[in-house]
Protein backbone atom coordinates (compact mmCIF):
# COMPACT_ATOMS: atom_id res chain seq x y z
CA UNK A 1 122.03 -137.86 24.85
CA UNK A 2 124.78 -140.44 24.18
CA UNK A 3 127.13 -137.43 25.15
CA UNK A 4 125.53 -137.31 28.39
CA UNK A 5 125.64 -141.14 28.72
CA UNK A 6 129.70 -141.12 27.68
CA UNK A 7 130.98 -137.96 30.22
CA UNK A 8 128.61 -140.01 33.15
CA UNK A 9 130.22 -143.22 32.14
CA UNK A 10 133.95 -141.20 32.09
CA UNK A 11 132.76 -139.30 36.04
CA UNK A 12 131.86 -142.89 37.05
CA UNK A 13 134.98 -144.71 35.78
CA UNK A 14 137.43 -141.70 37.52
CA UNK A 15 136.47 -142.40 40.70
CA UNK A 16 137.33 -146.54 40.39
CA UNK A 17 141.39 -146.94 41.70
CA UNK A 18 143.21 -150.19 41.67
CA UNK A 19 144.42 -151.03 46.09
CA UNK A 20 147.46 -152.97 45.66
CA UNK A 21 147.29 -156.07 48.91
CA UNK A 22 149.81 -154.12 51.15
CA UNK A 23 147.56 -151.33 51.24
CA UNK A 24 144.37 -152.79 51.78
CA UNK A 25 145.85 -153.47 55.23
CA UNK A 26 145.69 -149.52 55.77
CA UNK A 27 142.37 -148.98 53.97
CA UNK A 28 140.98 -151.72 56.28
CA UNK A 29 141.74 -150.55 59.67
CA UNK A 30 138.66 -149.67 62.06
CA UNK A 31 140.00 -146.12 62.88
CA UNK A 32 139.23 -145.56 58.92
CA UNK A 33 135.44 -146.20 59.59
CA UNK A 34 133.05 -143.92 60.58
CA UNK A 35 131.12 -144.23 63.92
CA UNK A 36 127.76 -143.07 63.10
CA UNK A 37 126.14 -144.52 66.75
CA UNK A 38 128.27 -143.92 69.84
CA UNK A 39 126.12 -146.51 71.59
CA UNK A 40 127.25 -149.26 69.23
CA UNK A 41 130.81 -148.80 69.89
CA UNK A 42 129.89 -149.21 73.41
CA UNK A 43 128.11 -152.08 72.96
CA UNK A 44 130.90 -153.38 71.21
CA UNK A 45 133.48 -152.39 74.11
CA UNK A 46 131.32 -153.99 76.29
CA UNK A 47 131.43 -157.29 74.77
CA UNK A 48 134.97 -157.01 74.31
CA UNK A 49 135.67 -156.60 78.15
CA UNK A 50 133.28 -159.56 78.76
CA UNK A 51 135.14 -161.97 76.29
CA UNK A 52 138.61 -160.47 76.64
CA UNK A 53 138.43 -160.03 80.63
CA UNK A 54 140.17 -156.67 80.12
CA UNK A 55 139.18 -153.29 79.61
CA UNK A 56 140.77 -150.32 78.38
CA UNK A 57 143.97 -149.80 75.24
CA UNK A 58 141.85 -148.74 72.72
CA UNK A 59 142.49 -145.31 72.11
CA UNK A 60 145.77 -145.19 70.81
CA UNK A 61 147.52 -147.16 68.09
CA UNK A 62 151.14 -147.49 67.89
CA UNK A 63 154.16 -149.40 68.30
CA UNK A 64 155.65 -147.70 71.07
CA UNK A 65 158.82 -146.84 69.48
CA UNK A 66 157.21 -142.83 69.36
CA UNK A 67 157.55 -142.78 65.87
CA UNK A 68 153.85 -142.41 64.96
């Protein structure tokens, strides 16, 4: 039993990784998240267009130098 306890404890631990601040940046970004509900994301656009008074640029991200 405190085998069992140990190898869980050693599975659980593996699976824990240190994000150094430059790359939390990356790990952040919304294209990493999952959309589960299509209609919230267009909600959200919708609200955006309201504030913003704009629609539209928010399918691709890039710099425009056409190195991505």
């Amino acid at each position: 039993m405190v085998h069992l306890a140990f190898v869980l404890l050693l599975l659980g631990a593996a699976g824990c990784a240190t994000v150094r601040p430059e790359q939390r940046a990356v790990l952040a970004d919304p294209t990493m998240q999952f959309d589960n509900d299509p209609g919230d994301g267009a909600a959200r656009d919708h609200v955006l267009e309201n504030r913003e008074g704009s629609s539209g640029g928010t399918s691709v991200k890039g710099g425009g130098c056409g190195c991505n």
